[in-house]
Structure formats: C-alpha cells, structure tokens
Protein backbone atom coordinates (compact mmCIF):
# COMPACT_ATOMS: atom_id res chain seq x y z
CA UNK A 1 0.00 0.00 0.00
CA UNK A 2 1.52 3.57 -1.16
CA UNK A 3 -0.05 6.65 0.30
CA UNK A 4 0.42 9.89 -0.43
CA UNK A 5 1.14 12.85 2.92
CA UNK A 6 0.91 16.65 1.71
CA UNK A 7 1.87 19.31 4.04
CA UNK A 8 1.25 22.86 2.50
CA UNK A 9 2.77 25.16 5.23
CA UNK A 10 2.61 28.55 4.80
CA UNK A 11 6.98 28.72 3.51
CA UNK A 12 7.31 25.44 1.97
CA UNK A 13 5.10 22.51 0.67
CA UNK A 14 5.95 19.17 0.66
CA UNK A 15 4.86 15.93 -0.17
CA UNK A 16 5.82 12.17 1.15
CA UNK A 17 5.40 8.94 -0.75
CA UNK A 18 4.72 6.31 2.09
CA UNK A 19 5.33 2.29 1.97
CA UNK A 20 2.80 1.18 4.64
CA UNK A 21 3.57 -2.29 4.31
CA UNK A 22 7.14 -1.62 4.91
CA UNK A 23 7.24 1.63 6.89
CA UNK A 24 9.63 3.19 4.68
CA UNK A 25 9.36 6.16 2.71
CA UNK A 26 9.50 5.83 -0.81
CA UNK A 27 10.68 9.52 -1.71
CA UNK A 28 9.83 12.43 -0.36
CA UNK A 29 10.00 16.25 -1.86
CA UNK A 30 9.53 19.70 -0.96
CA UNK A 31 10.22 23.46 -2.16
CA UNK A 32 8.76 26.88 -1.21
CA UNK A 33 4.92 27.43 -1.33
CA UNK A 34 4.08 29.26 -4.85
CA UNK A 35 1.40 32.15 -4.62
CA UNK A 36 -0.75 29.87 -5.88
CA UNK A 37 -0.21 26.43 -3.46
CA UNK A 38 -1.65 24.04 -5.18
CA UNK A 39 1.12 24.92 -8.17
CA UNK A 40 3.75 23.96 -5.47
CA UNK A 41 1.98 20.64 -5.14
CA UNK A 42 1.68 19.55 -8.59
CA UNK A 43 5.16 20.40 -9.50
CA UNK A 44 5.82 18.26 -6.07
CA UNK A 45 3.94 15.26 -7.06
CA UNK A 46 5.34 15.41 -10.60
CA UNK A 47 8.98 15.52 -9.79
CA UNK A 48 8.46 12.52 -7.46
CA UNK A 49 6.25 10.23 -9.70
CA UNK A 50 9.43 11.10 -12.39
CA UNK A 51 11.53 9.96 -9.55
CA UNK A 52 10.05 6.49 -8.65
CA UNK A 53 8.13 5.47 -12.13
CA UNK A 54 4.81 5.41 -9.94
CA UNK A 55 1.83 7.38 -11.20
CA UNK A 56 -1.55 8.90 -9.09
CA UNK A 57 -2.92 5.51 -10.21
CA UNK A 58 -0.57 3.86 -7.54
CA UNK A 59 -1.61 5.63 -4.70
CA UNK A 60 -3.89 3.76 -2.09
CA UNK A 61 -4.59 6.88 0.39
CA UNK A 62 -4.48 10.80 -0.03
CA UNK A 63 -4.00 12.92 2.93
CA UNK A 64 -3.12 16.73 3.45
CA UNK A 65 -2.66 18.69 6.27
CA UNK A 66 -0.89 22.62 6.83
CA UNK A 67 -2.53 25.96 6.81
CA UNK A 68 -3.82 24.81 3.13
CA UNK A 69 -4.27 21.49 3.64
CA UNK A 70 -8.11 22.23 2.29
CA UNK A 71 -6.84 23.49 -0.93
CA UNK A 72 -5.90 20.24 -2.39
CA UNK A 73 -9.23 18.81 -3.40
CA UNK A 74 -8.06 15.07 -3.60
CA UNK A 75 -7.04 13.99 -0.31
CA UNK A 76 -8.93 11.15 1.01
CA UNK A 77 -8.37 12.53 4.52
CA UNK A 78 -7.30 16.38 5.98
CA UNK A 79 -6.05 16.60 9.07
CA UNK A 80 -4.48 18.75 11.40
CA UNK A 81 -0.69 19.33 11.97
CA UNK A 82 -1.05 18.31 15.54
CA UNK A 83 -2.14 15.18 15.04
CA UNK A 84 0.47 14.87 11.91
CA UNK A 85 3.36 15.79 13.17
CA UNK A 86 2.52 12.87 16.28
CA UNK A 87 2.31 10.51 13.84
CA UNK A 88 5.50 11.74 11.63
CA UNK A 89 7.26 12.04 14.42
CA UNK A 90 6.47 8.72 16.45
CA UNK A 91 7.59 7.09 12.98
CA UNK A 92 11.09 8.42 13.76
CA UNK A 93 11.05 8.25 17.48
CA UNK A 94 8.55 6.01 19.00
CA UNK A 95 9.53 6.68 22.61
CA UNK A 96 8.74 10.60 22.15
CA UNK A 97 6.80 12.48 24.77
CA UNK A 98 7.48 15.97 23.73
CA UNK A 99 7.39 18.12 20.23
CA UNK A 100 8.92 21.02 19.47
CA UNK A 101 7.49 22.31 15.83
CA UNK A 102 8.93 25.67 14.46
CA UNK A 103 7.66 26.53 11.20
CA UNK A 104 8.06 29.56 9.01
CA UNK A 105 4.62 31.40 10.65
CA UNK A 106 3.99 29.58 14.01
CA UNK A 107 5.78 27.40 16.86
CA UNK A 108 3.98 24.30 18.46
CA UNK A 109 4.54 22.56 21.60
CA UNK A 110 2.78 18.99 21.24
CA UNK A 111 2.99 16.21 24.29
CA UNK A 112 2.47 12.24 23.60
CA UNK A 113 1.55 9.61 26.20
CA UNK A 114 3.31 6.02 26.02
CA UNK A 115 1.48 4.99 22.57
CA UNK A 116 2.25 7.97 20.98
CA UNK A 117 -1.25 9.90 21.28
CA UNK A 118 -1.57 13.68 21.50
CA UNK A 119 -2.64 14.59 25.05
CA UNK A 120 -1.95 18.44 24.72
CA UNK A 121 -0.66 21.37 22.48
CA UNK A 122 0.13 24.93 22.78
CA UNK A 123 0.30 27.25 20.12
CA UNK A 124 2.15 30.54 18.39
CA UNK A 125 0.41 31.52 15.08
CA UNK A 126 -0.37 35.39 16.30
CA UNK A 127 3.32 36.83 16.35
CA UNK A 128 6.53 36.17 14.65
CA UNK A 129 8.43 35.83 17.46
CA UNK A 130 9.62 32.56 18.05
CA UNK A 131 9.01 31.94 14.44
CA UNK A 132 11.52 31.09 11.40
CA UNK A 133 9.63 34.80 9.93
CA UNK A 134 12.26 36.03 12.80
CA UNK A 135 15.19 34.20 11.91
CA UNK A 136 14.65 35.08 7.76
CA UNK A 137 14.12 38.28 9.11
CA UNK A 138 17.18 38.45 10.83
CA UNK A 139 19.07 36.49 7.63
CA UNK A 140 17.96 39.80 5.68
CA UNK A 141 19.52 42.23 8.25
CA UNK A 142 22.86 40.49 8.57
CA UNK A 143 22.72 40.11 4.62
CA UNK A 144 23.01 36.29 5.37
CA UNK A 145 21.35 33.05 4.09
CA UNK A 146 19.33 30.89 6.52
CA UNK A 147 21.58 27.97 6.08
CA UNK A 148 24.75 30.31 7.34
CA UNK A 149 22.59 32.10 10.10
CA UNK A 150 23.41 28.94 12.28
CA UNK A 151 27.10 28.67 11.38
CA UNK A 152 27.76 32.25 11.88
CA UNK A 153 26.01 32.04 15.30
CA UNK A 154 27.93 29.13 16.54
CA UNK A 155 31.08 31.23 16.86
CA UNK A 156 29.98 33.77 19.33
CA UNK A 157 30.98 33.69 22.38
CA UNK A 158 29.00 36.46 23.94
CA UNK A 159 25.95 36.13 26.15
CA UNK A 160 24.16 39.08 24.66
CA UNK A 161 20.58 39.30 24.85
CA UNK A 162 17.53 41.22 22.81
CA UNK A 163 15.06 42.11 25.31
CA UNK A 164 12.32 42.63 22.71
CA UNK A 165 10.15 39.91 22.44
CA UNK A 166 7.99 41.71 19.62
CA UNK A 167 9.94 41.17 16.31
CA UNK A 168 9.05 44.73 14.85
CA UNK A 169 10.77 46.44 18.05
CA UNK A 170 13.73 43.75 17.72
CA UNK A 171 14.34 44.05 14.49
CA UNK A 172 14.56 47.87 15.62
CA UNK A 173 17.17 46.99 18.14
CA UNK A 174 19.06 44.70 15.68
CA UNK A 175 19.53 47.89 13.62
CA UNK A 176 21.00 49.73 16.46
CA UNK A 177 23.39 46.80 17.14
CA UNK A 178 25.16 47.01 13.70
CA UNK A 179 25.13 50.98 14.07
CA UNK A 180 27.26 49.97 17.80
CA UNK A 181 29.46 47.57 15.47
CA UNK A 182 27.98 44.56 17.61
CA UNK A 183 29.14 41.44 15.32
CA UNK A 184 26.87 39.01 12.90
CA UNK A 185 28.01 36.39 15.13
CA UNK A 186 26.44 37.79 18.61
CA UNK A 187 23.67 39.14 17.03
CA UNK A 188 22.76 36.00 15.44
CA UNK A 189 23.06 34.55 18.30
CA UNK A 190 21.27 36.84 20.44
CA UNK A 191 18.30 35.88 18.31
CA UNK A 192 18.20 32.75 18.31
CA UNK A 193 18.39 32.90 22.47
CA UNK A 194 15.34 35.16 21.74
CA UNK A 195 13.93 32.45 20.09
CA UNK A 196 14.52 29.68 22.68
CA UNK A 197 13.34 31.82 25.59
CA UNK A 198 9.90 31.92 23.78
CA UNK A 199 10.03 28.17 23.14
CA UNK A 200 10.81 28.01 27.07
CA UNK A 201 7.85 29.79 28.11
CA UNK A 202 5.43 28.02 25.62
CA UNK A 203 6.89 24.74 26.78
CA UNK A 204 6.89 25.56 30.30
CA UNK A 205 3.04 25.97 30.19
CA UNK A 206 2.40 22.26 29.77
CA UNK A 207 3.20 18.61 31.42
CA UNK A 208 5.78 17.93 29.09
CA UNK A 209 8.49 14.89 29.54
CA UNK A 210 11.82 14.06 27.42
CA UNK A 211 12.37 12.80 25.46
CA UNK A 212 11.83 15.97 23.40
CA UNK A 213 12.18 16.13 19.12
CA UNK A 214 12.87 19.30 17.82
CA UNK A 215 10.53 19.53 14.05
CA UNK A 216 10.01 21.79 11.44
CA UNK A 217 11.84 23.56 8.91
CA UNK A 218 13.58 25.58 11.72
CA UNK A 219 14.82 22.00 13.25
CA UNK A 220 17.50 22.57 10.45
CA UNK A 221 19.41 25.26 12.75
CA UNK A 222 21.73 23.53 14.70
CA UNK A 223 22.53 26.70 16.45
CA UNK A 224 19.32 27.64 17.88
CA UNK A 225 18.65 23.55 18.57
CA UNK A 226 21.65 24.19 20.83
CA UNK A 227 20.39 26.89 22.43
CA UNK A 228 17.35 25.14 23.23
CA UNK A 229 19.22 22.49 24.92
CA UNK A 230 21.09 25.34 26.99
CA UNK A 231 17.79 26.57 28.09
CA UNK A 232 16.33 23.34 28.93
CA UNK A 233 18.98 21.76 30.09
CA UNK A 234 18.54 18.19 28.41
CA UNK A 235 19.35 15.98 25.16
CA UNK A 236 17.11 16.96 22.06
CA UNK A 237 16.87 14.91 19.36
CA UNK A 238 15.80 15.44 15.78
CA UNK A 239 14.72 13.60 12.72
CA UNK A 240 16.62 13.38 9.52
CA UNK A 241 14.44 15.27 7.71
CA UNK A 242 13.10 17.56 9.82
CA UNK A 243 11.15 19.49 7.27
CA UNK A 244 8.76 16.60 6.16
CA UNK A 245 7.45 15.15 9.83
CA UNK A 246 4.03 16.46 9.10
CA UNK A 247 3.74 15.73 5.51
CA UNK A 248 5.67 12.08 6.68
CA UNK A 249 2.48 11.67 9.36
CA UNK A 250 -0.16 12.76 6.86
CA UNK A 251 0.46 9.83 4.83
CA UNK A 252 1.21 7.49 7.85
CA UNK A 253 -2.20 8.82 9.12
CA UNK A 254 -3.77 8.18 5.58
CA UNK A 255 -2.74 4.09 5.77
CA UNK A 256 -4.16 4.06 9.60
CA UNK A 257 -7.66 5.40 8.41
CA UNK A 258 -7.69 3.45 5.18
CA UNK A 259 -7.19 0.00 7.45
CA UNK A 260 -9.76 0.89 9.63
C-alpha cells in the first residue's frame, strides 16, 4: 500500500510517498509554497512520480494537512498538523513524549503519552516571534542566508541578549546593534536565544516529559537547537528530515484510516 502525505505550510510545501507495508518512505520532496499552493503541489507530485516510475494511479490513500491542507481537493483525509506531526514524528522516534514544531509562521509545543497519542498542544500563530519569519528576518539584516545564520552564530561567544520579544521592536534593536558595530556572530546569536526563551515559556506551560524532538523547517538550525538544549537543560533529538514530519504523518495517518 503507497499513500500519499501533503503538508502545504505557509513557507514550503511538501509531499511524502509512504510504503505502509514496509514503513519506509519511498521519496519524499519539498520546495517553497508558490502564490498559488496548489502549483507547489503539482510540480511536487510530478517531480516525485518522475523519480520512482509510480503514477496517481498507484496511490492507495491521499491525505493533506498545513494551513492549506483544504486546498488540495483530492485527499482522502485532511487533518491537522497536531495530530500529523505525532504521527511523523512517532515514525522516527517512537519513545517521544514531547514536540517542538517551528515553522516559518507559528511554533507548536505537542505532548504524547506512552502509545504515541496527543494529550496536549500549545500554540504561536499570532506573532513572529519565536518563528523562522524572525530568523529570515534576521538572515535579511545580517545580509546572510538561513543555512549560514546557524554557522555564523555558533562562533559567538558572547551572552548578549535582545530584550524585545515583539519582532518589529527587535528588528529595531538589531539595527541599532550594527550601528554599535555589535558582530553578525552575537547578534545571530542573540536571536536565536530570543527564540529559545519563547520556546521556554510556551513549553513551560504544559506537562511535558523528554524525550523531546525538535521539528520543522527551523529543526535545520543547529545553532538555535543548541540553544534550546542550553535553556532546557537536556538531550534533544531530531529527525533526519526535519522538514517533512508532518507531511511524513499525513500519509502514515492516511494508511491508519484506510485500514480501519
């Protein structure tokens, strides 16, 4: 059985080609959400039946989830990203009790009991803050990519701190750090400290156990993953592909329903 997971985030899309019989994944793809999102999918799905001589035809299960997860028409199932990035990441790391999700417009905290269920959530999606929007914002300032935001990061050795927490009046006091000659390095830094603070207090506001997985496209900054750790002072582990966890559970989720 081959199912088919599409996550249509507000960044990036992507899209998972799932083996249900042997819990594998058969390819996976994704690439930045086009004005029109459902463009970004197509393109996604054609690219990957290219990639693995399968067709629509081969698909058993359709299921989407994201903030446009009702856009794609087909989907057998659509589902929220809690209960999608559970599943995606349980597939990775069954012994999970705690999520971190960072995406491009919001930040998740999700806890798991024993058998991998969802037994709470909090959630970001009203300011930037805490959200890669912050960090690309930053990238801009420091005339950067996202990718070398992290590396650049990792080599200060200050503890400097924003104390903003609204990204409009940090990015304000960003500026006045370059005007004082502070370096990339501290200020890149300083944000992403910014960043785990937030993540702290979010966290902090539920029962939440280790071990804790770090998802999302932001998952990709080893920098601010290590900053988390500083902050709460434990191991955190995350998948290979960070990026794809929810699109990975949508189509684990689609085999579940379609064996029901």
């Amino acid at each position: 059985m081959i199912t088919l997971g599409i996550d249509i985030g507000s960044r990036n899309s992507k899209i998972v080609l799932f083996d249900s019989i042997k819990s594998e994944i058969i390819h996976f793809g994704y690439a930045s959400t086009d004005i029109s999102p459902i463009v970004s999918v197509r393109r996604l799905l054609d690219a990957s039946f290219a990639a693995t001589n399968l067709s629509i035809e081969n698909i058993t299960a359709r299921c989407s989830t994201g903030y446009g997860r009702k856009l794609y028409k087909e989907a057998d199932r659509v589902l929220s990203e809690i209960s999608c990035h559970a599943a995606g990441v349980s597939h990775y790391f069954p012994r999970c009790k705690t999520i971190i999700d960072i995406g491009g417009q919001d930040s998740k905290i999700i806890t798991l009991d024993s058998d991998g269920k969802v037994v709470d959530f909090a959630m970001n999606d009203k300011c930037a803050a805490g959200t890669g929007r912050f960090m690309e914002m930053t990238a801009i300032r420091l005339e950067c990519s996202l990718d070398d935001l992290s590396l650049i990061a990792a080599k200060s050795t200050t503890g400097l701190k924003l104390n903003s927490t609204c990204v409009v009046f940090a990015e304000s006091e960003i500026i006045g750090m370059m005007a004082d000659n502070v370096s990339a390095m501290d200020i890149a830094r300083a944000v992403h400290i910014s960043v785990a603070r937030r993540v702290l207090a979010q966290i902090s506001a539920l029962d939440y156990h280790p071990p804790v997985v770090f998802t999302g496209g932001v998952a990709q900054n080893a920098d601010l993953r290590y900053c988390l750790e500083l902050l709460l002072e434990q191991k955190i582990l995350c998948p290979p592909e960070p990026v794809i966890t929810g699109a990975l559970g949508a189509a684990i989720l689609a085999a579940a329903y379609e064996n029901r």
